[in-house]
Protein backbone atom coordinates (compact mmCIF):
# COMPACT_ATOMS: atom_id res chain seq x y z
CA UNK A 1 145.79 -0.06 -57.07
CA UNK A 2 146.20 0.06 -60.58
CA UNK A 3 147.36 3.67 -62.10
CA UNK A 4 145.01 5.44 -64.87
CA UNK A 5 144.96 7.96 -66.87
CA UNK A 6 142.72 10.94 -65.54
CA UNK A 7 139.81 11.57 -67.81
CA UNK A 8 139.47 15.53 -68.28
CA UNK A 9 136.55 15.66 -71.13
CA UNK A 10 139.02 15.65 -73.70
CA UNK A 11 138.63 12.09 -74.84
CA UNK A 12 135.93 9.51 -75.26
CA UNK A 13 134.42 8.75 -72.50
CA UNK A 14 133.87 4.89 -73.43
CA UNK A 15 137.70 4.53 -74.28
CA UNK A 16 138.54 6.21 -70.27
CA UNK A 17 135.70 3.69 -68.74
CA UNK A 18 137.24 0.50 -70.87
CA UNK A 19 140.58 1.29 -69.60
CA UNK A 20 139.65 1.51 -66.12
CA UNK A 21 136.88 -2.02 -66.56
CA UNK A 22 140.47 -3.61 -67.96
CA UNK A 23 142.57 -2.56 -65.30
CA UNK A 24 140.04 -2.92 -62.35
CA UNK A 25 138.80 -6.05 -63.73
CA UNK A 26 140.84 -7.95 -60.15
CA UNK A 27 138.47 -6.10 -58.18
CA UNK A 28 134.94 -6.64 -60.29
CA UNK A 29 133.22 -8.27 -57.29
CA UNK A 30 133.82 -5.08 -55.11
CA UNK A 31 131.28 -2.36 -55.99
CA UNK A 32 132.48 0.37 -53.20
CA UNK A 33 135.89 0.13 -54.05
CA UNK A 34 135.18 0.39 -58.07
CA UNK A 35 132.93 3.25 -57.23
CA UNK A 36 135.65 5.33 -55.17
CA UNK A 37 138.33 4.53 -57.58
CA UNK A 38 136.51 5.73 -60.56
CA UNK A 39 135.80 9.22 -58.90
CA UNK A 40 139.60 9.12 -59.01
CA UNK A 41 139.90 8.48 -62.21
CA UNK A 42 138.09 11.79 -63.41
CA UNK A 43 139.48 15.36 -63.25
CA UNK A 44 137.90 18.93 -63.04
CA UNK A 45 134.44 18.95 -63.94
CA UNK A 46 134.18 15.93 -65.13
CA UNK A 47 132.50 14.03 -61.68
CA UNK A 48 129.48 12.46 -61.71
CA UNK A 49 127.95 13.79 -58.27
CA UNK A 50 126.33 11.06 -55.95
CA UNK A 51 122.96 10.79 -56.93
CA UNK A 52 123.84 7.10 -58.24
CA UNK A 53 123.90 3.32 -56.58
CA UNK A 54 127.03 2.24 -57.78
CA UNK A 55 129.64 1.95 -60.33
CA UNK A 56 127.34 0.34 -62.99
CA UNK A 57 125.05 2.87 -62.64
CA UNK A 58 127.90 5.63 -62.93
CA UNK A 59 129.54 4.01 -65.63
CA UNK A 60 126.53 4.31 -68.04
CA UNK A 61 125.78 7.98 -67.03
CA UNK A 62 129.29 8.69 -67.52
CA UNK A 63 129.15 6.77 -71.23
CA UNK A 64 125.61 8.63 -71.60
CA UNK A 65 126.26 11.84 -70.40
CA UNK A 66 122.88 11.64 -68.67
């Protein structure tokens, strides 16, 4: 698995989800595994909860901030 830098709040959000879309992009067909990997990808209270369907869905409320 690819290595990331772990997105704290600090930055743009849309910068931290096109880095991981570039670096994931081998594994676009597998919706589970994006989804677990990007909860990885996030640090203190930055998570997104589980109240989502996958990592599209997460990806745009983590853009959003909805």
């Amino acid at each position: 698995m690819p290595e990331f830098e772990k997105y704290d709040g600090a930055k743009n959000p849309r910068d931290h989800i096109l880095s991981f879309q570039n670096k994931m992009a081998p594994f676009s067909t597998d919706d589970k595994f994006l989804m677990y990997s990007f909860m990885f990808s996030l640090t203190g209270s930055t998570g997104l909860g589980s109240d989502f369907y996958g990592y599209d869905q997460a990806s745009l409320i983590f853009k959003t901030g909805l």
